[in-house]
N, C-alpha and C. Protein backbone atom coordinates (compact mmCIF):
# COMPACT_ATOMS: atom_id res chain seq x y z
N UNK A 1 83.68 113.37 90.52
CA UNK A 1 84.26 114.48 89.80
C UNK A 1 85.73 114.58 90.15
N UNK A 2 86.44 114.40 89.22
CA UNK A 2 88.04 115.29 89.57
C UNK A 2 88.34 116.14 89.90
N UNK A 3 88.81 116.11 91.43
CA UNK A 3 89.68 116.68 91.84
C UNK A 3 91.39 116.86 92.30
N UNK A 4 91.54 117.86 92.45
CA UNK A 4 93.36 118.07 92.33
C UNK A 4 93.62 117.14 94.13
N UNK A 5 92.25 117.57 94.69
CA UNK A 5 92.30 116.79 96.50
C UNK A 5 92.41 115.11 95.88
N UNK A 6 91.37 114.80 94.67
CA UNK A 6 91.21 113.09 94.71
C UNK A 6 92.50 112.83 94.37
N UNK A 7 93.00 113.83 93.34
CA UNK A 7 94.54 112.92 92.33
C UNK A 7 95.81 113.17 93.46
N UNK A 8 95.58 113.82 94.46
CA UNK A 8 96.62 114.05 95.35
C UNK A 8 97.09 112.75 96.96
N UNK A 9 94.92 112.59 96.79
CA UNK A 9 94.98 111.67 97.91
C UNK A 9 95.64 110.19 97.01
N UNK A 10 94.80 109.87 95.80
CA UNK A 10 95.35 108.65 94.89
C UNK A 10 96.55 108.68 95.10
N UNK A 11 97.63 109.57 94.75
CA UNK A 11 99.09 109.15 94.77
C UNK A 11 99.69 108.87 96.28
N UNK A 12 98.74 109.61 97.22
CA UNK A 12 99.63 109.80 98.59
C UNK A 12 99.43 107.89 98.96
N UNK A 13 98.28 107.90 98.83
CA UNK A 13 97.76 106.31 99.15
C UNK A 13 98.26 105.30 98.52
N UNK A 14 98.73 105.41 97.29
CA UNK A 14 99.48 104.71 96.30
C UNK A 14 100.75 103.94 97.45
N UNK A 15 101.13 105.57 97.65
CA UNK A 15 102.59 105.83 98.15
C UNK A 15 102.77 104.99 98.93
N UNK A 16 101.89 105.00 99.97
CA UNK A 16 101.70 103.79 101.51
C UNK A 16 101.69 102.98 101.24
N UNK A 17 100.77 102.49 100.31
CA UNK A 17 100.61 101.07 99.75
C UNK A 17 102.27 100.71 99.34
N UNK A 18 103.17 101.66 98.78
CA UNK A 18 104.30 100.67 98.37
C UNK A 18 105.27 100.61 99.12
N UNK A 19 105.27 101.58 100.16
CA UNK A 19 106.50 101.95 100.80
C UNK A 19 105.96 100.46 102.26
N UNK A 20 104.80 100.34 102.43
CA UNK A 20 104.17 99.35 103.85
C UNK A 20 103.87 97.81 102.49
N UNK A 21 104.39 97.57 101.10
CA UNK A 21 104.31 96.61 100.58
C UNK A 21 106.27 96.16 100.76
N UNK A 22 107.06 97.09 100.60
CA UNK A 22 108.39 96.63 100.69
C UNK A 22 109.04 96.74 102.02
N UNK A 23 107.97 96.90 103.33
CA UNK A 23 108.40 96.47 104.15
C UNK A 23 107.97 95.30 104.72
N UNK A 24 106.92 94.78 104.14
CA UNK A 24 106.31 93.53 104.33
C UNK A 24 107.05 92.37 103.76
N UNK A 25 107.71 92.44 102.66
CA UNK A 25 108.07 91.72 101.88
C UNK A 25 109.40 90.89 102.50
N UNK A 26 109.72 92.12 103.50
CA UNK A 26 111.14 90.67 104.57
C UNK A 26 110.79 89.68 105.59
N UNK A 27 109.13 90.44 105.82
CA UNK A 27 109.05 89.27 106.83
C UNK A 27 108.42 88.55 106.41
N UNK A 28 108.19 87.91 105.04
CA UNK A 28 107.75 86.72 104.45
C UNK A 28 108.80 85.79 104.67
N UNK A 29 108.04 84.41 104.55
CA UNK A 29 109.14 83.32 104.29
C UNK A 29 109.95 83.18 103.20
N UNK A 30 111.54 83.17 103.34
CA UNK A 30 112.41 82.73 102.44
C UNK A 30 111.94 82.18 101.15
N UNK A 31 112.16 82.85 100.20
CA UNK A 31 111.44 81.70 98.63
C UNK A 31 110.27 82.57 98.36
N UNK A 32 109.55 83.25 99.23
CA UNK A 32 107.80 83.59 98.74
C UNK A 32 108.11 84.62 96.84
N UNK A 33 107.43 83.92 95.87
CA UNK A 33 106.94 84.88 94.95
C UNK A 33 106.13 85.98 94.92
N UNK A 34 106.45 86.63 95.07
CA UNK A 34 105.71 87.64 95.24
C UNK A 34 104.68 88.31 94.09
N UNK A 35 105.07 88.53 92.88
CA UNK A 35 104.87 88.37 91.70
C UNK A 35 104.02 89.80 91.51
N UNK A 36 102.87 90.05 91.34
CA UNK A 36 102.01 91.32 91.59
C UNK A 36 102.26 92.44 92.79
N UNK A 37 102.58 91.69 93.94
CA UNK A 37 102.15 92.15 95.12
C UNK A 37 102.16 93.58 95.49
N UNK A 38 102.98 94.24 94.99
CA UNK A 38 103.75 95.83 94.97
C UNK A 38 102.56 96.60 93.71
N UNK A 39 102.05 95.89 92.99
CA UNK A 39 101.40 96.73 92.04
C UNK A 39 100.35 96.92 92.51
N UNK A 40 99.64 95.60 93.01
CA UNK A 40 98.33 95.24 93.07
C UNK A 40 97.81 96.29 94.95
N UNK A 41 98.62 96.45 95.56
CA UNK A 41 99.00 97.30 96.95
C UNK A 41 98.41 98.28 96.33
N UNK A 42 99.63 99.13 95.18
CA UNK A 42 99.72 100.78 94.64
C UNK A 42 98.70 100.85 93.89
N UNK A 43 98.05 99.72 93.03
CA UNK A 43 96.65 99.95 92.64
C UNK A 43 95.47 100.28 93.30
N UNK A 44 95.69 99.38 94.63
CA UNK A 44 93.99 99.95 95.91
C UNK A 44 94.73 100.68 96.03
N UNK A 45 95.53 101.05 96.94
CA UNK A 45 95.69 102.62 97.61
C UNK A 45 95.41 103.56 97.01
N UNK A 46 95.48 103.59 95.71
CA UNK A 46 95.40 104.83 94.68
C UNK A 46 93.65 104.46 94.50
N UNK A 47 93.28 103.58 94.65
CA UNK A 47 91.59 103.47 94.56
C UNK A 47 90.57 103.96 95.74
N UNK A 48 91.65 103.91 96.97
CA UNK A 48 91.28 104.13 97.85
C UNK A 48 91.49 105.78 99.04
N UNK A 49 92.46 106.15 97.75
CA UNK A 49 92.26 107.43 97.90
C UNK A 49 91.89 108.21 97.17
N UNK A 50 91.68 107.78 96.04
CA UNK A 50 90.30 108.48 95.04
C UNK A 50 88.82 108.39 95.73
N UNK A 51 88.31 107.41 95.99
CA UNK A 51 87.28 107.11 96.42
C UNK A 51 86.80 107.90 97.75
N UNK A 52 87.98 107.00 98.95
CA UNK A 52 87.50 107.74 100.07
C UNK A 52 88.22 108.84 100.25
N UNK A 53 89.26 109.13 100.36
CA UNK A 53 90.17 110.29 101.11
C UNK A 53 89.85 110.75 100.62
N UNK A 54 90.34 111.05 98.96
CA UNK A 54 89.75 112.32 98.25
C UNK A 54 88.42 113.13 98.46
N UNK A 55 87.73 112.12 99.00
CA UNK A 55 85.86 112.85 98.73
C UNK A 55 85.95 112.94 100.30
N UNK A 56 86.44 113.20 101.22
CA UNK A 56 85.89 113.62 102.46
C UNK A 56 87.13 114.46 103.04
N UNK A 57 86.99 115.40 102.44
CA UNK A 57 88.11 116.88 102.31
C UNK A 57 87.52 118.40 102.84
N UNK A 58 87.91 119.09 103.22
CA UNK A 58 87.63 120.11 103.33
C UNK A 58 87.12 120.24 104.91
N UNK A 59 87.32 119.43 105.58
CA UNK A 59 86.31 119.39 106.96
C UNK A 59 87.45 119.78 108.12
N UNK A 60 88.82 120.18 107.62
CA UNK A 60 89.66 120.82 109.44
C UNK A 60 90.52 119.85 109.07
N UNK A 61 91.65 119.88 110.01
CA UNK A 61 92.96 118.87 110.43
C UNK A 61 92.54 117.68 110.90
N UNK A 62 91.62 117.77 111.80
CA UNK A 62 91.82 116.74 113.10
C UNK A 62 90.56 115.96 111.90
N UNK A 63 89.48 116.03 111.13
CA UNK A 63 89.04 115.33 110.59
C UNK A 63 90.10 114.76 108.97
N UNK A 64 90.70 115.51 108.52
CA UNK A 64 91.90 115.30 107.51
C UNK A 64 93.11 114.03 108.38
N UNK A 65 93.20 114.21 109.64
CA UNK A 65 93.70 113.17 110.11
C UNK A 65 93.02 111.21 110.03
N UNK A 66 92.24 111.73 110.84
CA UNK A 66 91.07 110.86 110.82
C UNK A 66 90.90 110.37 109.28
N UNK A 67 90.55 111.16 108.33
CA UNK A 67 90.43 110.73 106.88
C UNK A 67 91.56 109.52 106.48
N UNK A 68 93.32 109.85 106.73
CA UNK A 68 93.82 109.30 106.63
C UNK A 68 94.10 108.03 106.84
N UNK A 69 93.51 108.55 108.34
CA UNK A 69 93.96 106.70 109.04
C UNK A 69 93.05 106.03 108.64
N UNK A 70 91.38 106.35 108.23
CA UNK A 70 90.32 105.46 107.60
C UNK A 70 90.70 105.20 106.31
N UNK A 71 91.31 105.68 105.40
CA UNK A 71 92.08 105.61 104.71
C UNK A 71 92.76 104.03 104.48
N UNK A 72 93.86 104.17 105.50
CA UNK A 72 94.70 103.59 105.67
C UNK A 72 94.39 102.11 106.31
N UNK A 73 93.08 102.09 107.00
CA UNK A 73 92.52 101.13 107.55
C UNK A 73 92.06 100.65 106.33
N UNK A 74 91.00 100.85 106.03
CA UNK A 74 90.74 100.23 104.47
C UNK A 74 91.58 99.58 103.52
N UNK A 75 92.90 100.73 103.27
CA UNK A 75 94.09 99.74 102.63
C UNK A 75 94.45 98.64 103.21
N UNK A 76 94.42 98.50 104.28
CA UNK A 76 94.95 97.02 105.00
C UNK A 76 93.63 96.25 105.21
N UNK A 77 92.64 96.28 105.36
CA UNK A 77 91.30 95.72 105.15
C UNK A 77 91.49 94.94 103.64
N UNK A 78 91.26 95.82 102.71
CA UNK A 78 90.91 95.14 101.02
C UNK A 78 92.22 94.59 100.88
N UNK A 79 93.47 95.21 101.38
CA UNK A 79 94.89 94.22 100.94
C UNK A 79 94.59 93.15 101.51
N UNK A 80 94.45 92.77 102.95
CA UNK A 80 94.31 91.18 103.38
C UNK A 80 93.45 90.61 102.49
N UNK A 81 91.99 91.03 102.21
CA UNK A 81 91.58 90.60 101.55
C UNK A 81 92.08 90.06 100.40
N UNK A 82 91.94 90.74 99.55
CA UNK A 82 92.85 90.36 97.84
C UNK A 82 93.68 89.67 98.31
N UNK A 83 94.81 89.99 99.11
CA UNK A 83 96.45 88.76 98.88
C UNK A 83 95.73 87.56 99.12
N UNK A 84 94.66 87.63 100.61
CA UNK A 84 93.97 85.91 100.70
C UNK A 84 93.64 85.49 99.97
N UNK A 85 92.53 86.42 98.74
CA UNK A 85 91.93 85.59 97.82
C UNK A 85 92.76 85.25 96.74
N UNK A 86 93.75 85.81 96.69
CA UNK A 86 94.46 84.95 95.69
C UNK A 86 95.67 84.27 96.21
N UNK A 87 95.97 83.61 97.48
CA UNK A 87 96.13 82.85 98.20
C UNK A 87 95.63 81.60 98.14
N UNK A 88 94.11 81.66 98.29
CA UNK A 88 93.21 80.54 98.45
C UNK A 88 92.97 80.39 96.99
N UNK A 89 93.05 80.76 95.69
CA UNK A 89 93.10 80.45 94.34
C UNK A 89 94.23 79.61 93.84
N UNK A 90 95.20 79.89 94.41
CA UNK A 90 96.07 78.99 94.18
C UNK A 90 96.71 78.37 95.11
N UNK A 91 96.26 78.07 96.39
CA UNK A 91 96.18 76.42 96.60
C UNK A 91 94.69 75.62 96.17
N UNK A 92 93.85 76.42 95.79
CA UNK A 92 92.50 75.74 95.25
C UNK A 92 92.52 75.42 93.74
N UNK A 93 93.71 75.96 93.34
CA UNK A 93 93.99 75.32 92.16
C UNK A 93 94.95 74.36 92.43
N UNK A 94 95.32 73.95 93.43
CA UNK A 94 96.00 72.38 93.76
C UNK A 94 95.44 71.74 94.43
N UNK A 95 93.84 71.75 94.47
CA UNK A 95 92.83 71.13 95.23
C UNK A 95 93.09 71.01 97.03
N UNK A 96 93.22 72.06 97.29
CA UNK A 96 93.64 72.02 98.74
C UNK A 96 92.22 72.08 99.58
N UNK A 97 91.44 72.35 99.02
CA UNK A 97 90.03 72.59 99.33
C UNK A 97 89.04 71.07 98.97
N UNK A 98 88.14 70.76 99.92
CA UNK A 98 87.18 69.71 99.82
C UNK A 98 85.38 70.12 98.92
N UNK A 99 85.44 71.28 99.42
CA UNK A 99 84.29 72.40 99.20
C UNK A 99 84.11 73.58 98.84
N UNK A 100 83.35 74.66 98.21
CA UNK A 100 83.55 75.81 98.10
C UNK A 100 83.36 76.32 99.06
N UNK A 101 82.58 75.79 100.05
CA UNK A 101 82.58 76.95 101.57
C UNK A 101 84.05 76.86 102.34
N UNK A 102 84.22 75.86 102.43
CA UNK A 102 85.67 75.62 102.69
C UNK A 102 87.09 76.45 102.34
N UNK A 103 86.55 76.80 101.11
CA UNK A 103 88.05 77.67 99.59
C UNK A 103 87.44 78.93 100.34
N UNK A 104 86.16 79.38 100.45
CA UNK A 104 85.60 80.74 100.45
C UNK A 104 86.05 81.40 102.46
N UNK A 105 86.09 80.25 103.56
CA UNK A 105 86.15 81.00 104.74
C UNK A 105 87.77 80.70 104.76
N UNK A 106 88.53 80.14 103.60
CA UNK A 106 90.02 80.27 103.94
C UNK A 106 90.62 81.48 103.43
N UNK A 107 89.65 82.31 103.16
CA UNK A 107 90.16 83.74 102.48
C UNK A 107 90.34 84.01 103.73
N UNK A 108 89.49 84.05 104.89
CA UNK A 108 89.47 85.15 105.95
C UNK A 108 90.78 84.69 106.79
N UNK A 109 90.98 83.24 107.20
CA UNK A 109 92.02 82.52 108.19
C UNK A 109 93.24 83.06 107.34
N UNK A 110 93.25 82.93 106.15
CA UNK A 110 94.71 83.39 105.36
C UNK A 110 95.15 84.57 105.23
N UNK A 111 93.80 85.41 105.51
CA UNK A 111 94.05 87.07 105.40
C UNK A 111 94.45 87.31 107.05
N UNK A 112 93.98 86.78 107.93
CA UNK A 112 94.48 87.08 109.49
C UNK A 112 95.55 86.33 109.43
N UNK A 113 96.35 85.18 108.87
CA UNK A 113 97.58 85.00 109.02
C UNK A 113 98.46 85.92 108.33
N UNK A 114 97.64 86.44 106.99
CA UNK A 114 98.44 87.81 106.75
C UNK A 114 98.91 88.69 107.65
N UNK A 115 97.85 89.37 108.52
CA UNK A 115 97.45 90.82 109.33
C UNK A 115 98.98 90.55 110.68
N UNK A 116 98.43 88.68 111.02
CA UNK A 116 100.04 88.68 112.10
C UNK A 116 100.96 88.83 111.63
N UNK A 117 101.37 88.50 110.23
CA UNK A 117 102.68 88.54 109.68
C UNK A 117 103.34 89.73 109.60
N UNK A 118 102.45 90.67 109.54
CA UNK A 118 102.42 92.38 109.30
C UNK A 118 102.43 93.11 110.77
N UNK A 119 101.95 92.79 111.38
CA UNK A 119 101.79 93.33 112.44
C UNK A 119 102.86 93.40 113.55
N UNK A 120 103.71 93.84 112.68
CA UNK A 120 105.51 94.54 113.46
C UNK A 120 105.67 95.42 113.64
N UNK A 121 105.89 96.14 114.68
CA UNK A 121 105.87 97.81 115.18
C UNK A 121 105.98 98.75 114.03
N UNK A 122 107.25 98.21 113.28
CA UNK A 122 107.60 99.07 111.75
C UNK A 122 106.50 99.30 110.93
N UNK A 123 105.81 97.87 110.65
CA UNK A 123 104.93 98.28 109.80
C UNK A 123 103.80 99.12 110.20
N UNK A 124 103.28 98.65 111.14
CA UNK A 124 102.40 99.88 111.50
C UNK A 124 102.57 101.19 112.10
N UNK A 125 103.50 101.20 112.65
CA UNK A 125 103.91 103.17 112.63
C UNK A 125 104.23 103.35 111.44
N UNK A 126 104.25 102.58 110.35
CA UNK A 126 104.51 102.88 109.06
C UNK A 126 103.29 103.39 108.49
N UNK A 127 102.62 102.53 108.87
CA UNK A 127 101.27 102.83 108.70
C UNK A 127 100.01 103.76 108.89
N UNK A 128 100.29 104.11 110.15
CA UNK A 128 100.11 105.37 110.82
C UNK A 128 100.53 106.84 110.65
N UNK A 129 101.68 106.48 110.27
CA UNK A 129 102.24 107.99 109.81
C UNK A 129 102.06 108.04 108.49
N UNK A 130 102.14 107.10 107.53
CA UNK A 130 101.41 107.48 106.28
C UNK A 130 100.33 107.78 105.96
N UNK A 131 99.48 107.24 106.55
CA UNK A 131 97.97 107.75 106.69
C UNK A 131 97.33 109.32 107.50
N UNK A 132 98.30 109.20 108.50
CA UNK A 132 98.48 110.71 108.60
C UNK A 132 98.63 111.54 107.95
N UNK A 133 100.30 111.67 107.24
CA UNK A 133 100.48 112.38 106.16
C UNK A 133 99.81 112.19 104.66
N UNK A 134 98.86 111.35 104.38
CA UNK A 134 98.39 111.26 103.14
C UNK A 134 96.79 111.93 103.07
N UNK A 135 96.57 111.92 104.87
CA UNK A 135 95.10 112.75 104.83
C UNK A 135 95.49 114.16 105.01
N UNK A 136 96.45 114.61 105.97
CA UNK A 136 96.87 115.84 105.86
C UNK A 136 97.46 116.34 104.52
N UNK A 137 97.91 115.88 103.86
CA UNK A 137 98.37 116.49 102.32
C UNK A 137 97.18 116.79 101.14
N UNK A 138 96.44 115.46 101.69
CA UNK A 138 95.13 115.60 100.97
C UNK A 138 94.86 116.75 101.52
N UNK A 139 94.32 117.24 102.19
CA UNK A 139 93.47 118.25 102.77
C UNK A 139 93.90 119.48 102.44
N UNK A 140 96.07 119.69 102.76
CA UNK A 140 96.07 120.95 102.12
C UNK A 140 95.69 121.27 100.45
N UNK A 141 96.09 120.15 99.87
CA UNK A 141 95.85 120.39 98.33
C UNK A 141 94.39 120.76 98.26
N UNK A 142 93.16 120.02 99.18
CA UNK A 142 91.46 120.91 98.72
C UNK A 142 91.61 122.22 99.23
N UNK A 143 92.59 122.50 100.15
CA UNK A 143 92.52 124.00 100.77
C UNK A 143 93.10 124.71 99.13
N UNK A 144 94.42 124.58 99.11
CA UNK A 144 95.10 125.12 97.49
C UNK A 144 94.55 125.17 96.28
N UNK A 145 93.86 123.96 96.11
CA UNK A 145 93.48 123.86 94.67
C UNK A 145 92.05 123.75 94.97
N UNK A 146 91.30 124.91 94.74
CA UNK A 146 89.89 124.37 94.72
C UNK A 146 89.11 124.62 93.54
């Protein structure tokens, strides 16, 4: 059901997703296309705060905190995911792969070479404090708008 808490958490999560996608984007290697990457971020986050943040509202601060950072964990969970799998799609569309089990466990090695690439103080106090503020904002909007 729509709520003013789901459409509030969607945008806050959006938000993280783009603001922790254009800080990622320098510590790639020189040359990387990026091509989707900024949309496809602001698309889960906004899925992922419809889904979860939004629907687990109303329960206090210190759980509105908590909301966030699970939140926010998830966004970086399904992002490694997705960027790997379409990582491993296109070098498996240049036959870089021998097997499909092979194409299928290089999602995970490519998504943890993601997670190190990311894993710079910036980005994650980036991370942290957005998820903070995106469960706490959520929460006042179910307090405001009910």
């Amino acid at each position: 059901m729509p709520t003013a808490a789901r459409l509030i958490a969607a945008l806050s999560m959006a938000l993280v997703g783009i603001v922790v996608s254009f800080l990622i984007m320098p510590l790639m290697p020189e040359g990387t296309a990026f091509g989707y990457f900024v949309y496809v971020n602001a698309g889960l986050g906004a899925v992922i705060g419809w889904v979860w943040v939004g629907r687990h509202v109303g329960l206090g601060v210190v759980n509105a905190i908590n909301n966030g950072l699970t939140g926010v964990g998830l966004l970086v969970l399904w992002g490694l995911f997705l960027q790997g799998a379409w990582e491993m799609f296109r070098l498996a569309m240049r036959n870089r792969y021998d097997d499909p089990f092979e194409a299928l466990s290089a999602i995970f090695v490519i998504g943890l070479d993601f997670f190190f690439v990311m894993a710079v103080p910036h980005v994650l106090l980036a991370l942290v404090i957005g998820g903070i503020l995106a469960g706490l904002v959520t929460e006042n909007a179910a307090a405001r708008w009910r």
